[in-house]
N, C-alpha and C. Protein backbone atom coordinates (compact mmCIF):
# COMPACT_ATOMS: atom_id res chain seq x y z
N UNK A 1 19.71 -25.31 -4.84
CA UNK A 1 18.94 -25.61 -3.65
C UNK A 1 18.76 -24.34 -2.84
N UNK A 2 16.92 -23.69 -2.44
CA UNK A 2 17.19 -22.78 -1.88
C UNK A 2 17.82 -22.63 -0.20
N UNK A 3 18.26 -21.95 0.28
CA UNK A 3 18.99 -21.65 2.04
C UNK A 3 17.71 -21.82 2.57
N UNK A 4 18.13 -22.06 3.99
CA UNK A 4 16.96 -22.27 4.63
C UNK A 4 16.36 -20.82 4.99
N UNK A 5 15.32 -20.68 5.40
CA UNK A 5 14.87 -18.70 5.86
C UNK A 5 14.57 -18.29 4.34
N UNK A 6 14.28 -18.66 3.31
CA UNK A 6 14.37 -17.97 2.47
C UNK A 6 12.82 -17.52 2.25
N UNK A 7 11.93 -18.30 2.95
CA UNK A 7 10.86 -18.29 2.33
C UNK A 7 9.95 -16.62 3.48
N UNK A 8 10.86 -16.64 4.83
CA UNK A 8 10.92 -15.06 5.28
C UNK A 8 11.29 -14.07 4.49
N UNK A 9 12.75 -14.46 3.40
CA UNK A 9 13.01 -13.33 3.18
C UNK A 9 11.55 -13.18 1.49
N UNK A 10 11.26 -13.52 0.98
CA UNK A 10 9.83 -13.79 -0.12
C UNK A 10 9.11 -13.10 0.45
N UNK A 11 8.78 -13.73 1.82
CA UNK A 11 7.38 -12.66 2.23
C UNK A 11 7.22 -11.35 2.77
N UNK A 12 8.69 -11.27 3.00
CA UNK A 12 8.88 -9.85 2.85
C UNK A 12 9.14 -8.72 2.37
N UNK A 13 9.88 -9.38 1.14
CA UNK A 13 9.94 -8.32 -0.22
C UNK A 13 8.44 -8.42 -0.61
N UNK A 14 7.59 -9.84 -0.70
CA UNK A 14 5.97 -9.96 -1.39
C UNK A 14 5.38 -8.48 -0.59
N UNK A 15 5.57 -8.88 0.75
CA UNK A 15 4.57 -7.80 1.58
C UNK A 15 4.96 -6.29 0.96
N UNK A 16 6.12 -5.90 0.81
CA UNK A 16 6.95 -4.60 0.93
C UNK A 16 6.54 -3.91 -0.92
N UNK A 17 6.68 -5.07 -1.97
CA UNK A 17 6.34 -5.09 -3.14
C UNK A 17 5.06 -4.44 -3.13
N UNK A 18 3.97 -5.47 -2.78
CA UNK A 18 2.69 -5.04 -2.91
C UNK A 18 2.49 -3.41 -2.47
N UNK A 19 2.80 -3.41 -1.21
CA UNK A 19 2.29 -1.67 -0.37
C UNK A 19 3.56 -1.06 -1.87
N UNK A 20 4.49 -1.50 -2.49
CA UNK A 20 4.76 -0.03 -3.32
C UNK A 20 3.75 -0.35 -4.47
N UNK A 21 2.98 -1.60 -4.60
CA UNK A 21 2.36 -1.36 -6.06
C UNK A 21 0.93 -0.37 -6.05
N UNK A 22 0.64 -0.85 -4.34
CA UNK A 22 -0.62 0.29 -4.52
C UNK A 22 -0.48 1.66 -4.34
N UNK A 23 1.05 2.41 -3.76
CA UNK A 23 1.42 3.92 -3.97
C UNK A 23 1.15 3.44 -5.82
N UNK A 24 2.01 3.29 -6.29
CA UNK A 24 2.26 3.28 -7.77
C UNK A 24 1.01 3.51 -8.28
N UNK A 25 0.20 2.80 -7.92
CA UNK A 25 -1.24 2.62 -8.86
C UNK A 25 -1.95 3.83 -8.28
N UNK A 26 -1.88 4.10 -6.83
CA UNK A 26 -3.05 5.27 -6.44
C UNK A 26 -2.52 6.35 -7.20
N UNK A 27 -0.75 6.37 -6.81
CA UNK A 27 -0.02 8.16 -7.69
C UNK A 27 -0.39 7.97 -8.97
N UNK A 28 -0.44 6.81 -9.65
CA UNK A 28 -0.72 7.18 -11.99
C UNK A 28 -2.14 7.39 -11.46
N UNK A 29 -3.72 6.57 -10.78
CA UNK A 29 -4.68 7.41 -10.61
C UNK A 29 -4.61 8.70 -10.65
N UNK A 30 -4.06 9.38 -9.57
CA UNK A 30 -4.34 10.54 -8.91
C UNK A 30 -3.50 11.44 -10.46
N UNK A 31 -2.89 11.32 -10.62
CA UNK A 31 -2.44 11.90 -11.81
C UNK A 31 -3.64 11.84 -13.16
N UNK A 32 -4.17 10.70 -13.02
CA UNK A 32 -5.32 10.55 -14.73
C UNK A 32 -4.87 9.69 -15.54
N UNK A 33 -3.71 8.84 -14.72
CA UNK A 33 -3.37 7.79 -15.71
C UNK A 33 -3.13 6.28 -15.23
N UNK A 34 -4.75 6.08 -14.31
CA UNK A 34 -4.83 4.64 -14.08
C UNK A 34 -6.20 4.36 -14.33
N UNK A 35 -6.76 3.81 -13.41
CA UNK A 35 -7.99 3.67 -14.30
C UNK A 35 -8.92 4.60 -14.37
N UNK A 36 -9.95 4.43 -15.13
CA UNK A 36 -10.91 5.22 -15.74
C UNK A 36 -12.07 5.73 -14.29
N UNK A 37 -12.68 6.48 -14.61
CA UNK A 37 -13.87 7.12 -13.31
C UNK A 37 -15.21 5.97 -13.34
N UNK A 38 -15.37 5.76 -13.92
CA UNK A 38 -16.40 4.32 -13.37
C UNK A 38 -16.00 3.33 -12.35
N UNK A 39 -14.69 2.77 -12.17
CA UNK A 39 -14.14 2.75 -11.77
C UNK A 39 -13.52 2.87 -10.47
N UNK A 40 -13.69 2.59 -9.18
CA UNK A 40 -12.91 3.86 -8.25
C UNK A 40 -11.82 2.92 -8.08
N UNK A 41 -10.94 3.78 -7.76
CA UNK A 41 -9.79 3.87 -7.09
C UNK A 41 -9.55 5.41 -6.40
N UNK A 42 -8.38 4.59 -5.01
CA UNK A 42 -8.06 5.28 -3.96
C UNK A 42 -7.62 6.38 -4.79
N UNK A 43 -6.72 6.53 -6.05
CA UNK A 43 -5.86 8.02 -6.29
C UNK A 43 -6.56 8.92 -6.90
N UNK A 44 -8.03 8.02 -7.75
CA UNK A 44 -8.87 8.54 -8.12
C UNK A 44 -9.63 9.38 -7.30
N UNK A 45 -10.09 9.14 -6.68
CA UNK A 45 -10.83 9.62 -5.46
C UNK A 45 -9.90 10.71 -4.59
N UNK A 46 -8.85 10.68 -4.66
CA UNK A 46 -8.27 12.00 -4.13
C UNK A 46 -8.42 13.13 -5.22
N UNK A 47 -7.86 12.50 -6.48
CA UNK A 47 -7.60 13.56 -7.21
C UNK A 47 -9.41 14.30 -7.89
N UNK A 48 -10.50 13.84 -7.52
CA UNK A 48 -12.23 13.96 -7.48
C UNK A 48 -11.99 14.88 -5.69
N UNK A 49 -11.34 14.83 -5.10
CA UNK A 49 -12.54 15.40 -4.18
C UNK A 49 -10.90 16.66 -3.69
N UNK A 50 -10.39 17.01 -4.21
CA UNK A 50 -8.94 17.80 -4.11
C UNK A 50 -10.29 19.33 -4.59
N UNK A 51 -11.03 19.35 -5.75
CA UNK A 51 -11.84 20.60 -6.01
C UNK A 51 -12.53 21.04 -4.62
N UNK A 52 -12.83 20.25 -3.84
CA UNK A 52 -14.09 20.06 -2.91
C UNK A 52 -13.24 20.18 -1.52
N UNK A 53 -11.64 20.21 -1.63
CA UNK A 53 -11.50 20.10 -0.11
C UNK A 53 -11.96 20.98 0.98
N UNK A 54 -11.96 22.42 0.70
CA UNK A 54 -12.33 22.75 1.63
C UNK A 54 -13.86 23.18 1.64
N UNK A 55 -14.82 22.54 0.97
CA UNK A 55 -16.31 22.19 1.36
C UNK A 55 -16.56 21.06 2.12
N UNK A 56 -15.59 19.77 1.40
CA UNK A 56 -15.88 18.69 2.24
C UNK A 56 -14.96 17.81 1.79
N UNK A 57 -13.85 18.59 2.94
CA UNK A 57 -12.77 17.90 3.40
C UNK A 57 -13.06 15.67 3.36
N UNK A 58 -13.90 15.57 3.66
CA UNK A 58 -13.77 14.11 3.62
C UNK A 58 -13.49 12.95 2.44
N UNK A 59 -13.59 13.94 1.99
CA UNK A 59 -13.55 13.25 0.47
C UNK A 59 -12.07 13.07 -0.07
N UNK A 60 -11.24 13.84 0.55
CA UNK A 60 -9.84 13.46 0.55
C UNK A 60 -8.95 12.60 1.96
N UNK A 61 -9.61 13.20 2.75
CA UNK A 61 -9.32 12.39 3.91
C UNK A 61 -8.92 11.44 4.45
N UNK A 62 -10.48 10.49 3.97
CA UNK A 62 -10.70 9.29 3.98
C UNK A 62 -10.05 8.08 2.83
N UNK A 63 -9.74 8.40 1.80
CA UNK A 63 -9.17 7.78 0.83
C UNK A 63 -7.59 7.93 1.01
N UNK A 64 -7.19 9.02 1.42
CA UNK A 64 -5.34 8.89 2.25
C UNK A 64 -5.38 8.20 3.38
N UNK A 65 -6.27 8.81 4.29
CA UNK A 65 -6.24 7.35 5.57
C UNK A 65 -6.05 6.16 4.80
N UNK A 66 -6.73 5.53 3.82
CA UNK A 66 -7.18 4.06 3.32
C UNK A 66 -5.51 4.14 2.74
N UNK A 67 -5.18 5.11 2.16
CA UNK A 67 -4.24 4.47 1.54
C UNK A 67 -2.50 4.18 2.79
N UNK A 68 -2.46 5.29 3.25
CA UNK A 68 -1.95 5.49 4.24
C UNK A 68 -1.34 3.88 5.23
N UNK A 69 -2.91 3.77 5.63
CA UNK A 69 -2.91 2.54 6.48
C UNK A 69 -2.37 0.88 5.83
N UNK A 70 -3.52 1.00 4.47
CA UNK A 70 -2.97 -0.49 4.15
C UNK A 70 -1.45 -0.51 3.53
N UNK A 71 -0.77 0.56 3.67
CA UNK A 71 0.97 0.40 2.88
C UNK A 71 1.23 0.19 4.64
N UNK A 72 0.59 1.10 5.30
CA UNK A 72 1.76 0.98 6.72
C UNK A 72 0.93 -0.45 7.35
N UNK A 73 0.40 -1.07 7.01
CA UNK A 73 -0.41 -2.23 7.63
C UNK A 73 0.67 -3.57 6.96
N UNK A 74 0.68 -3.64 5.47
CA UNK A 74 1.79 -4.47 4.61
C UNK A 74 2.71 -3.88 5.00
N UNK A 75 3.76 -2.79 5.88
CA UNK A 75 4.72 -3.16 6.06
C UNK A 75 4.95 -3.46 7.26
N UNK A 76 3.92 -3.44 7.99
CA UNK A 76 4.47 -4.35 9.23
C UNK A 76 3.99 -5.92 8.95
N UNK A 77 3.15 -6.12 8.75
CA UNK A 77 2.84 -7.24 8.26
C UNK A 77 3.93 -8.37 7.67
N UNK A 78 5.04 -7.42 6.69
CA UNK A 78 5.90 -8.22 6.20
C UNK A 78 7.13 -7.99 7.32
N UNK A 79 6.97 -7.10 7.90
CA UNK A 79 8.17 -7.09 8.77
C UNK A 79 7.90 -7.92 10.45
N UNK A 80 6.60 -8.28 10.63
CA UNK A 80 6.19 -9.26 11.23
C UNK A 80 6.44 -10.83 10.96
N UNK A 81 6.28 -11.25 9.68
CA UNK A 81 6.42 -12.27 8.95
C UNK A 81 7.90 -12.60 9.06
N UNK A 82 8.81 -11.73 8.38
CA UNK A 82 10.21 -12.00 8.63
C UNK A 82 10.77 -12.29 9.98
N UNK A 83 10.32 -10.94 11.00
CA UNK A 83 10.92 -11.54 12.09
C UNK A 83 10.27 -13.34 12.62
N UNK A 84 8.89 -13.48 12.48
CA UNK A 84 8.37 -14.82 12.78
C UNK A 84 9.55 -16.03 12.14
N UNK A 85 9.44 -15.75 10.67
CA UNK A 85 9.99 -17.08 10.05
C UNK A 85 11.92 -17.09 9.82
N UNK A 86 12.11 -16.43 10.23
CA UNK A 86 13.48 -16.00 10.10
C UNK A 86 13.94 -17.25 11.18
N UNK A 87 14.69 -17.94 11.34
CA UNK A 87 15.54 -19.09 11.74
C UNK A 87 17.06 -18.86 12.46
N UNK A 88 17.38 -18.06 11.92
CA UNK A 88 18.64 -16.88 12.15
C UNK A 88 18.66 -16.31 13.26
N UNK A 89 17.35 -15.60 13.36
CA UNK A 89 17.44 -14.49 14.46
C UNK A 89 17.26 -15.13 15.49
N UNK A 90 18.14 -14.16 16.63
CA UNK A 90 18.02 -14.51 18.29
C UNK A 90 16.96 -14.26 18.95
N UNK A 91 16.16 -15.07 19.92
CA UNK A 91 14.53 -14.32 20.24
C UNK A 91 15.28 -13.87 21.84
């Protein structure tokens, strides 16, 4: 039988999981070993515009912001969630 709160502590490893699966997936991109250039992805797109930075800087920029934000967005998100559903904690 699961404890009660458990379903805080799920959505917060879910939230915390996900933001490491998309480092994982942008770093094998950005390396040449996620997906293909038809394709985009965020690591892709760094590791395409890294020749070009200092012509036009945006091209790396903007794809670390993106990535940047939605890991630090899922971890508050899950660390929002926990404190919400958590049963335990003192408000």
């Amino acid at each position: 039988m699961p404890r009660r709160g458990s379903s805080s502590s799920v959505l917060g490893v879910a939230s915390i999981g996900m933001a490491g699966a998309i480092l994982a997936k942008s770093g094998l991109s950005f390396l040449g070993l996620g997906i293909q250039p038809p394709e985009p992805s965020w690591g892709a797109m760094l590791a395409e515009g890294r020749d070009f930075l200092l012509v036009a800087p945006h091209l790396t920029i903007y794809p670390g912001i993106a990535i940047a934000l939605t890991v630090m967005g899922l971890n508050i998100l899950g660390d929002g969630l926990r404190d919400l559903l958590d049963p335990t904690q003192k408000r």
